[in-house]
PDB file of N, CA and C in Angstrom:
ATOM      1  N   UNK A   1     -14.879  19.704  11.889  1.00  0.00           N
ATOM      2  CA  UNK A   1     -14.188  19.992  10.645  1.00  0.00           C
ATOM      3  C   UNK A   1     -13.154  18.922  10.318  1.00  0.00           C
ATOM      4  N   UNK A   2     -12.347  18.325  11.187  1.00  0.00           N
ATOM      5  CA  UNK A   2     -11.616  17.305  10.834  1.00  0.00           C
ATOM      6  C   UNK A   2     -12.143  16.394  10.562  1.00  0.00           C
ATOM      7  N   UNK A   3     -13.011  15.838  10.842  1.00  0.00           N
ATOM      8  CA  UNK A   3     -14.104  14.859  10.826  1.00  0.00           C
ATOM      9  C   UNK A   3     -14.365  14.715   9.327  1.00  0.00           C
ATOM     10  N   UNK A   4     -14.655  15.937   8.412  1.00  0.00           N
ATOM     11  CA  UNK A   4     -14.737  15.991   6.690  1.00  0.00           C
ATOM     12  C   UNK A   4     -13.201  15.776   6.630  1.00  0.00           C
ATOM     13  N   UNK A   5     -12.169  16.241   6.970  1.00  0.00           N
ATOM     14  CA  UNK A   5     -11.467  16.373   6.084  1.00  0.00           C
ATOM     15  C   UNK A   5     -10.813  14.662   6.249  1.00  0.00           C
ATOM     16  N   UNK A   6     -10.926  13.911   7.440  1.00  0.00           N
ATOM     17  CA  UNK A   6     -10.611  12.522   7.644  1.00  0.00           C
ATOM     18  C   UNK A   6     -11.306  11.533   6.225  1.00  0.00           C
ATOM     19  N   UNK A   7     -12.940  12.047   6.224  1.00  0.00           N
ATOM     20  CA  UNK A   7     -13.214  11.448   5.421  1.00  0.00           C
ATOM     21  C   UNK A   7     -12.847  11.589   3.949  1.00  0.00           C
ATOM     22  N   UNK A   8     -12.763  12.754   3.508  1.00  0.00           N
ATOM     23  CA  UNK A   8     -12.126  13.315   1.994  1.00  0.00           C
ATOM     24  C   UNK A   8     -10.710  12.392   2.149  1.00  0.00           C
ATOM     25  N   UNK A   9      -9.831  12.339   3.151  1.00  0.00           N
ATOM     26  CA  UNK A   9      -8.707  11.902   2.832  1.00  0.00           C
ATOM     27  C   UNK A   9      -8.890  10.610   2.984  1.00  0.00           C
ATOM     28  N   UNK A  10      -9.926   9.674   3.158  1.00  0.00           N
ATOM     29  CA  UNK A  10     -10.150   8.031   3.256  1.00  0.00           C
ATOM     30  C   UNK A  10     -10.592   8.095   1.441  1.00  0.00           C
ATOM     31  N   UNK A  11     -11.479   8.943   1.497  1.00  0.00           N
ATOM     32  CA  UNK A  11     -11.814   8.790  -0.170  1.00  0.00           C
ATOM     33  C   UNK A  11     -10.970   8.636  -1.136  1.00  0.00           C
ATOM     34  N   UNK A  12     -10.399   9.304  -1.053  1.00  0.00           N
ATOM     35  CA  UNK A  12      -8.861   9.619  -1.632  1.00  0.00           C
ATOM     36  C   UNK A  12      -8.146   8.946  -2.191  1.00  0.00           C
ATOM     37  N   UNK A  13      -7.605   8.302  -0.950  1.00  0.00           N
ATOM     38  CA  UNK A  13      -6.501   7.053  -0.587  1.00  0.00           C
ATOM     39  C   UNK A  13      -7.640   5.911  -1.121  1.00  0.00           C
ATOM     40  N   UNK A  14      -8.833   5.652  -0.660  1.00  0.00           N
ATOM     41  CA  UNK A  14      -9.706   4.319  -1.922  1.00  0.00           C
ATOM     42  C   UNK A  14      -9.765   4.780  -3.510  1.00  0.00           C
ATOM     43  N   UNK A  15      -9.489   5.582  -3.565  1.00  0.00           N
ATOM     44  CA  UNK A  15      -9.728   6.306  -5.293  1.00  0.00           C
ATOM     45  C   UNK A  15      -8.008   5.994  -5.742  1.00  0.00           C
ATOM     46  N   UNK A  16      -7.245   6.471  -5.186  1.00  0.00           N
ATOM     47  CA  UNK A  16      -5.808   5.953  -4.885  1.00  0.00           C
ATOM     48  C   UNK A  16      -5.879   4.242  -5.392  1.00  0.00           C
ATOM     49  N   UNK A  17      -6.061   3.961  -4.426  1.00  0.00           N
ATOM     50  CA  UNK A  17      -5.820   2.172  -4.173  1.00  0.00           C
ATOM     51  C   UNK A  17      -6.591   1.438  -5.885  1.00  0.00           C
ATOM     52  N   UNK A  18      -7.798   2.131  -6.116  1.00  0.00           N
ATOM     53  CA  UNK A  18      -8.987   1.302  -7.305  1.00  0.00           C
ATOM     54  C   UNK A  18      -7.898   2.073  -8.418  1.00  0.00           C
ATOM     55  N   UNK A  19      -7.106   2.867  -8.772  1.00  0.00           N
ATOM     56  CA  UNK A  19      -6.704   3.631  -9.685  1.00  0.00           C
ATOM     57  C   UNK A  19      -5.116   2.104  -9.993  1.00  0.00           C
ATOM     58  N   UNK A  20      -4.714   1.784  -8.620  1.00  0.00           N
ATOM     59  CA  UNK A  20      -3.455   1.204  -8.822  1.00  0.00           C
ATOM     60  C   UNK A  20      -3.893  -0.428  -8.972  1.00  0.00           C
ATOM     61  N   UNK A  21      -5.058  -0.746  -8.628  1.00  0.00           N
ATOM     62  CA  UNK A  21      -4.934  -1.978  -8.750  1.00  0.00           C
ATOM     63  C   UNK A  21      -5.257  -1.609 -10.665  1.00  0.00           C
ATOM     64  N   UNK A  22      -5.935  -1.011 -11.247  1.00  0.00           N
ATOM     65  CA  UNK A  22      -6.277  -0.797 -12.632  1.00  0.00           C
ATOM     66  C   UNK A  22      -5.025  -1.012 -12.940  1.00  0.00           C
ATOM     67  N   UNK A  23      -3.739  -0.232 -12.155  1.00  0.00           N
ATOM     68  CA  UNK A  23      -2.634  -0.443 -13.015  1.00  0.00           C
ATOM     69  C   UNK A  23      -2.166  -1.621 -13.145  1.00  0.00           C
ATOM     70  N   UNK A  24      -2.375  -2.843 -11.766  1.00  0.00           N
ATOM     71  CA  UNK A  24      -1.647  -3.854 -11.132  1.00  0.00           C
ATOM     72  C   UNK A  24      -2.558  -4.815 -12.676  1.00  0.00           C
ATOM     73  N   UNK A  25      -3.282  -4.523 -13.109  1.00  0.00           N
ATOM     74  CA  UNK A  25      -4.131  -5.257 -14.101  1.00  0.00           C
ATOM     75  C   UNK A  25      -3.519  -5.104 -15.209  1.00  0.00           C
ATOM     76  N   UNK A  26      -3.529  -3.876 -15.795  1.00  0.00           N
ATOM     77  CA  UNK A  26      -3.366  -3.462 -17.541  1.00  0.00           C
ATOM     78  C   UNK A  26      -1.917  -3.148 -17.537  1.00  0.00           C
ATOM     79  N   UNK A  27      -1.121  -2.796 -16.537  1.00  0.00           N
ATOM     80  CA  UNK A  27       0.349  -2.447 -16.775  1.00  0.00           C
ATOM     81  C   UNK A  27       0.967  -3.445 -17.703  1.00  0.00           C
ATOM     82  N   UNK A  28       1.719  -2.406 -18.739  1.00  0.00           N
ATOM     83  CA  UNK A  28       2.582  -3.976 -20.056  1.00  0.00           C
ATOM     84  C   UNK A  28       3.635  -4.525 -19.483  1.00  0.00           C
ATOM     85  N   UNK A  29       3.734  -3.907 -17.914  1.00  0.00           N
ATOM     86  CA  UNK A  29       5.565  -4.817 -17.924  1.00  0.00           C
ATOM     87  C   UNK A  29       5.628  -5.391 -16.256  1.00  0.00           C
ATOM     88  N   UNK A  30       6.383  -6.462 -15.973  1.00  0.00           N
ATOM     89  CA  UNK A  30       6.130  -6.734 -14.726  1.00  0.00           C
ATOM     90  C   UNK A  30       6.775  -5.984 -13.747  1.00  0.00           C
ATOM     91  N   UNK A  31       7.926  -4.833 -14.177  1.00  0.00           N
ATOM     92  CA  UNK A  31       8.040  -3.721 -13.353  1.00  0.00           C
ATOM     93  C   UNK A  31       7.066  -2.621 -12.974  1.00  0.00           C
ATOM     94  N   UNK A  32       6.213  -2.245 -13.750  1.00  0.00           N
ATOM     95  CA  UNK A  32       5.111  -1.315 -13.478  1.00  0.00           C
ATOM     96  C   UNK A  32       3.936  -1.955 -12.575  1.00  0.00           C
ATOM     97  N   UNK A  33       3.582  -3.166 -12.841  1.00  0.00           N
ATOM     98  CA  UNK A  33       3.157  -4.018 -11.805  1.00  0.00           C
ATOM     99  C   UNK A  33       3.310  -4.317 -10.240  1.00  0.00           C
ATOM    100  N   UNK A  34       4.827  -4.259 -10.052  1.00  0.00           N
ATOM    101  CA  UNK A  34       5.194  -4.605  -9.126  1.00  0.00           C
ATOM    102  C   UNK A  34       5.409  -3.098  -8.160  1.00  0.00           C
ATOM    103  N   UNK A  35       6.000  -1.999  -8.854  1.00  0.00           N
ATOM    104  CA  UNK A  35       5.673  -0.381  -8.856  1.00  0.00           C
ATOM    105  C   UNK A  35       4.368  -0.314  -8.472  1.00  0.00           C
ATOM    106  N   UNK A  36       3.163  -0.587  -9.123  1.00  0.00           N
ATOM    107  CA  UNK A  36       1.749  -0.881  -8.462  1.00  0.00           C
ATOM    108  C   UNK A  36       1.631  -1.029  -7.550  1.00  0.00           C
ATOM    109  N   UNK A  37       1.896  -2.460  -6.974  1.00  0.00           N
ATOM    110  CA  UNK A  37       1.652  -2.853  -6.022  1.00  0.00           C
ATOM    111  C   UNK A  37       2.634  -2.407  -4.659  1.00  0.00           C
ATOM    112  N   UNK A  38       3.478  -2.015  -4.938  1.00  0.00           N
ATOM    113  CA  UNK A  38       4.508  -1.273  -4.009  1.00  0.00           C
ATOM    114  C   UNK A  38       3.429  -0.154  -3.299  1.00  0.00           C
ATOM    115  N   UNK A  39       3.398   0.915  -4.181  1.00  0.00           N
ATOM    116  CA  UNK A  39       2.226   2.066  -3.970  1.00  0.00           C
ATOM    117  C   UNK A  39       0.588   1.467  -3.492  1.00  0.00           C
ATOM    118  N   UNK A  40       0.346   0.422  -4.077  1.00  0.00           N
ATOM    119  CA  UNK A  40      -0.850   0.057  -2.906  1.00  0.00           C
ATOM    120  C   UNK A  40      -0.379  -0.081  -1.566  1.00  0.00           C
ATOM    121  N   UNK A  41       0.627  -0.900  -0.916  1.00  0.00           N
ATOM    122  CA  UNK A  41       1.181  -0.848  -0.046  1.00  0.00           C
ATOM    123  C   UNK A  41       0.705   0.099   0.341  1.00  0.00           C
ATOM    124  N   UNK A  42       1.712   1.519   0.167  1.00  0.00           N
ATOM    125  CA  UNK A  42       1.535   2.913   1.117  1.00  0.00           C
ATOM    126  C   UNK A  42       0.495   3.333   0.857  1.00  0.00           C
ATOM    127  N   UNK A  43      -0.599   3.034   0.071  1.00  0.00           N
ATOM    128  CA  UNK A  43      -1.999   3.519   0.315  1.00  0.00           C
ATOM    129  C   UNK A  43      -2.745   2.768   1.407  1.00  0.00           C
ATOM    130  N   UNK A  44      -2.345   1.594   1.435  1.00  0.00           N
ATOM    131  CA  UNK A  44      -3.295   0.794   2.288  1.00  0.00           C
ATOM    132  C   UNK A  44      -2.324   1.478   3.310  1.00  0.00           C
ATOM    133  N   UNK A  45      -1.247   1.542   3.789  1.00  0.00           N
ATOM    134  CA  UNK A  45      -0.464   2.038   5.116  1.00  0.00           C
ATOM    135  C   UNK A  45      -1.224   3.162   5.531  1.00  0.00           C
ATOM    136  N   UNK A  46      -1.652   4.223   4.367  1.00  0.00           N
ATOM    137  CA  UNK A  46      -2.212   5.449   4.644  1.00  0.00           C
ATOM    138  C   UNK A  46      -3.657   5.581   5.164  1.00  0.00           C
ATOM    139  N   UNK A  47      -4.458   4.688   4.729  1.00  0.00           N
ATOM    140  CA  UNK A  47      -5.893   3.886   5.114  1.00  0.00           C
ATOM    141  C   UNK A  47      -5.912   3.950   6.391  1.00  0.00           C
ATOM    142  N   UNK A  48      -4.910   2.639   6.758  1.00  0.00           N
ATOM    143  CA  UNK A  48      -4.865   2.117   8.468  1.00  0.00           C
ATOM    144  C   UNK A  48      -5.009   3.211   9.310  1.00  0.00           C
ATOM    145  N   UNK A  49      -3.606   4.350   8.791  1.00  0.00           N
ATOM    146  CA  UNK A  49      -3.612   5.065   9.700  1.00  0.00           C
ATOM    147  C   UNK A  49      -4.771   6.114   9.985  1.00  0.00           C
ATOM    148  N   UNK A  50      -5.241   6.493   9.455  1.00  0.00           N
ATOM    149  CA  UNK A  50      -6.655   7.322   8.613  1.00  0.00           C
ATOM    150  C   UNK A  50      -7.680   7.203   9.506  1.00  0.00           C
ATOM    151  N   UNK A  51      -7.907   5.248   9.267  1.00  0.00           N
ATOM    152  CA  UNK A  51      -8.889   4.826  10.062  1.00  0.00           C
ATOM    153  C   UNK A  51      -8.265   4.695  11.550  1.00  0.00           C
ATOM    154  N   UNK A  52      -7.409   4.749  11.931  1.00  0.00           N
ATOM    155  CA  UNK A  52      -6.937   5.109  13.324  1.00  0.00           C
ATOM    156  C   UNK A  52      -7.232   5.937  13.935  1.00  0.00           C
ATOM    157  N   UNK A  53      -6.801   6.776  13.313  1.00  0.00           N
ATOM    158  CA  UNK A  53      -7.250   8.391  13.888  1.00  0.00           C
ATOM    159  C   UNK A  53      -8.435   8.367  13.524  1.00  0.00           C
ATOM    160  N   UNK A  54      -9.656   8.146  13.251  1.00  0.00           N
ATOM    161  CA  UNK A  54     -10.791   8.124  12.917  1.00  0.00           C
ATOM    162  C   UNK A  54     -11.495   7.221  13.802  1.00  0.00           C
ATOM    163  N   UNK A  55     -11.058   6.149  14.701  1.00  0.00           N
ATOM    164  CA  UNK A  55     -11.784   5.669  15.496  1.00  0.00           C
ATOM    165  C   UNK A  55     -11.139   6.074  17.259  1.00  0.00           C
ATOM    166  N   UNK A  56      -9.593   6.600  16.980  1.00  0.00           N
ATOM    167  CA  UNK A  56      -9.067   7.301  17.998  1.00  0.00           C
ATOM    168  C   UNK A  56      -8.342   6.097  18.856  1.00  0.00           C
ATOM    169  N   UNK A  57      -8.063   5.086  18.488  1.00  0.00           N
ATOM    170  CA  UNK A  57      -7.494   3.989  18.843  1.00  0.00           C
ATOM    171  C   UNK A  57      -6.002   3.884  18.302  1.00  0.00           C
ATOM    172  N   UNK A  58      -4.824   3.449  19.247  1.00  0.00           N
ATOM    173  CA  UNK A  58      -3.478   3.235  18.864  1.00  0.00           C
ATOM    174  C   UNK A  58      -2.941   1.784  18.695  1.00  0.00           C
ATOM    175  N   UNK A  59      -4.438   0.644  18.160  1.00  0.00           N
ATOM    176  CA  UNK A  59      -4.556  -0.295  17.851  1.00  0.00           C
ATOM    177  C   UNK A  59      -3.808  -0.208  16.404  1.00  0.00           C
ATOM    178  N   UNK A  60      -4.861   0.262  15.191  1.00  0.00           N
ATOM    179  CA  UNK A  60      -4.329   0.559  13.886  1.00  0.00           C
ATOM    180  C   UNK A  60      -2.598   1.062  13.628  1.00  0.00           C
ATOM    181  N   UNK A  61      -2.259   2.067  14.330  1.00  0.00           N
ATOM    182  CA  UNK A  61      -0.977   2.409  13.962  1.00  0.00           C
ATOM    183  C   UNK A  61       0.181   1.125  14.347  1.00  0.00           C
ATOM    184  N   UNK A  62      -0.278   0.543  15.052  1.00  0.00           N
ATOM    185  CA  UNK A  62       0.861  -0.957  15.188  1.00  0.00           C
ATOM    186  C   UNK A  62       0.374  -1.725  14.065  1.00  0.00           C
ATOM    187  N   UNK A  63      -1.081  -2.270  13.627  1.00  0.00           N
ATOM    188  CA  UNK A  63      -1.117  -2.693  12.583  1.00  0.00           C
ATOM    189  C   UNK A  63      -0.121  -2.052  11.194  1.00  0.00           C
ATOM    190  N   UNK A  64      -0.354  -0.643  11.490  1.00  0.00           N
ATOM    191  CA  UNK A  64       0.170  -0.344  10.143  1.00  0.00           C
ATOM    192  C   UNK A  64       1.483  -0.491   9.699  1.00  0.00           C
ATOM    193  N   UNK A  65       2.377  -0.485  10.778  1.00  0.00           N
ATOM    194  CA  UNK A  65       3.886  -0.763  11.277  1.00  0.00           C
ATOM    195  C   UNK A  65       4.596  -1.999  10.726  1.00  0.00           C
ATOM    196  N   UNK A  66       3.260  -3.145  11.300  1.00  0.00           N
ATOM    197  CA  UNK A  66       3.756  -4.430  10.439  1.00  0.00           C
ATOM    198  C   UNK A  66       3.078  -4.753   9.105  1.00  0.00           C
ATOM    199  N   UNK A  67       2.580  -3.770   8.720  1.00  0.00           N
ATOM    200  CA  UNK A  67       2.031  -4.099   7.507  1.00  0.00           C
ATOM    201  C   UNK A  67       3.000  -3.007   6.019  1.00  0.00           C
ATOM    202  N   UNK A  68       3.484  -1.893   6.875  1.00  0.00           N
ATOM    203  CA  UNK A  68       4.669  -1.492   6.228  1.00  0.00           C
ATOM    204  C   UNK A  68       5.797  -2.410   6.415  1.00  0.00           C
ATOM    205  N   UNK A  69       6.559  -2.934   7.214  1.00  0.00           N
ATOM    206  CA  UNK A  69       7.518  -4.218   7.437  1.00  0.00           C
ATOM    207  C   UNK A  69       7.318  -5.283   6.846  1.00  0.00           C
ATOM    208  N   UNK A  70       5.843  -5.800   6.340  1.00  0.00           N
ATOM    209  CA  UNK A  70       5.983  -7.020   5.426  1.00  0.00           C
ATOM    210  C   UNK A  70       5.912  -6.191   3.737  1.00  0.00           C
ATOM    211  N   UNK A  71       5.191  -5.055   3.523  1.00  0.00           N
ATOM    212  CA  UNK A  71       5.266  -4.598   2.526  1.00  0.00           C
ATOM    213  C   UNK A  71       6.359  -4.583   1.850  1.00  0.00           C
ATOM    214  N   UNK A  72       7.341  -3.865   2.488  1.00  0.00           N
ATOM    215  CA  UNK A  72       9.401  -3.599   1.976  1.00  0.00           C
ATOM    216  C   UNK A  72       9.487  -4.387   1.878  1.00  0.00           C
ATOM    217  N   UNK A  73       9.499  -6.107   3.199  1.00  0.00           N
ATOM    218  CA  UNK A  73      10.488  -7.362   2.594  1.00  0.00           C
ATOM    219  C   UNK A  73       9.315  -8.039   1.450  1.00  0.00           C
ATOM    220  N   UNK A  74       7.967  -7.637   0.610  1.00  0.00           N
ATOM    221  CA  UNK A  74       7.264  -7.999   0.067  1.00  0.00           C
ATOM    222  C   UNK A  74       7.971  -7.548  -1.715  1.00  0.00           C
ATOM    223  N   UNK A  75       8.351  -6.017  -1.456  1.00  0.00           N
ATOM    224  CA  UNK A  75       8.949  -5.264  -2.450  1.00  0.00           C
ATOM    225  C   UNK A  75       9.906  -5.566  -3.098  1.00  0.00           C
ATOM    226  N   UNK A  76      10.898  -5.763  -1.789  1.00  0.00           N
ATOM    227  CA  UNK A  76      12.398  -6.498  -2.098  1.00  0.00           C
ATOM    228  C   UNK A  76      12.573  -7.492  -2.759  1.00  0.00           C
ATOM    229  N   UNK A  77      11.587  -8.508  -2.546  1.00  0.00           N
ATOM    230  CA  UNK A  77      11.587 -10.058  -3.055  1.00  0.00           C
ATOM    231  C   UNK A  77      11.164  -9.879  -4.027  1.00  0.00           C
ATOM    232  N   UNK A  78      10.020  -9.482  -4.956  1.00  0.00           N
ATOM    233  CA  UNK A  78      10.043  -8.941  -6.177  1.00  0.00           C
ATOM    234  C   UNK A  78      10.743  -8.318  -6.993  1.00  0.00           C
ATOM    235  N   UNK A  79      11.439  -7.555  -6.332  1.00  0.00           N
ATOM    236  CA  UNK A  79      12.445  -6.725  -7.106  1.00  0.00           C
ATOM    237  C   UNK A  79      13.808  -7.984  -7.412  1.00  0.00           C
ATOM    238  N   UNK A  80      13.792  -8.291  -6.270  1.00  0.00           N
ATOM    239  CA  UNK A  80      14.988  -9.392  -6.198  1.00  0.00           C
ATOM    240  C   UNK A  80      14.383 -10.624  -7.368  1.00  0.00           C
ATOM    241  N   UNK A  81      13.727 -10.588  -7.344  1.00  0.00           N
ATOM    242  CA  UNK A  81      12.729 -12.155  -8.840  1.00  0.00           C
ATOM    243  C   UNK A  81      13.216 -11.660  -9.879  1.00  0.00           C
ATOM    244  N   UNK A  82      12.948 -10.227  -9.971  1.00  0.00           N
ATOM    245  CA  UNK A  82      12.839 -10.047 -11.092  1.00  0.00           C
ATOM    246  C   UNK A  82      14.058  -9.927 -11.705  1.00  0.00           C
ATOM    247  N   UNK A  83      15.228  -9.482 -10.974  1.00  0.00           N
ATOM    248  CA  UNK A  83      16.579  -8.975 -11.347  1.00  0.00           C
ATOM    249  C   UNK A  83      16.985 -10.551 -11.908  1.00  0.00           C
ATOM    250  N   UNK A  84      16.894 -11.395 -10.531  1.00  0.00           N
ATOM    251  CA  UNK A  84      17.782 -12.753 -10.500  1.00  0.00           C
ATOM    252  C   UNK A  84      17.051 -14.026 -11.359  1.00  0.00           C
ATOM    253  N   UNK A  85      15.609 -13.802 -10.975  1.00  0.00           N
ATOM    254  CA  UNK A  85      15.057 -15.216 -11.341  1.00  0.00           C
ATOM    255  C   UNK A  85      14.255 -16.170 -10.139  1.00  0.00           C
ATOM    256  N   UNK A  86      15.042 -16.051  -9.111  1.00  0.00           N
ATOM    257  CA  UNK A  86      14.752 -16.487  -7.973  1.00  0.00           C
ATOM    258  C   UNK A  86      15.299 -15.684  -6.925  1.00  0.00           C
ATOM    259  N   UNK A  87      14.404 -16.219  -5.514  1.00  0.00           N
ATOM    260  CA  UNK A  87      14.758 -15.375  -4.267  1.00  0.00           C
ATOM    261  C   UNK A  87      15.498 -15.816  -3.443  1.00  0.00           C
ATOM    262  N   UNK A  88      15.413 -16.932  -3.420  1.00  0.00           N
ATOM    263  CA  UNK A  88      16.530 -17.807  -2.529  1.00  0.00           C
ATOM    264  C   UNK A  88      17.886 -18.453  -3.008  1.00  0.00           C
ATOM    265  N   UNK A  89      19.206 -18.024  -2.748  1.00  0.00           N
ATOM    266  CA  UNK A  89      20.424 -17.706  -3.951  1.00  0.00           C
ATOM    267  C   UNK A  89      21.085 -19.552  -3.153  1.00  0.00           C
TER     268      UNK A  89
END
């Protein structure tokens, strides 16, 4: 039974991810964009882990660790562009 519900929740999270890159495309402003791509982030975070527990390996959850850690300082620096102009003051 977990076994369906692993997969419903991989579906999900890819229906998730194809829904935000649509946004990362047609969004009118480069804040909703960057909002996009923030939330792909934690979908793809949610993936890793998904497929972790789905192959039963504690390989993926360290992947996902540094892939949330470059995501935030990925977020920040965008957010920071957008406020300032540049990232490096």
């Amino acid at each position: 039974m977990i076994l369906y519900a692993l997969i419903f929740a991989i579906a999900c999270f890819c229906a998730a991810l194809l829904f935000n890159l649509y946004r990362v495309v047609k969004a009118p402003g480069v804040t909703d964009r960057v909002l996009a791509l923030d939330t792909m982030a934690v979908n793809a975070i949610a993936l890793i882990v998904l497929f972790g527990i789905y192959e039963g390996t504690a390989m993926f959850f360290e992947a996902s660790l540094l892939y949330a850690m470059t995501g935030f300082v990925a977020t920040v620096a965008f957010a920071k562009f957008i406020l300032r102009g540049d990232i490096i003051e």
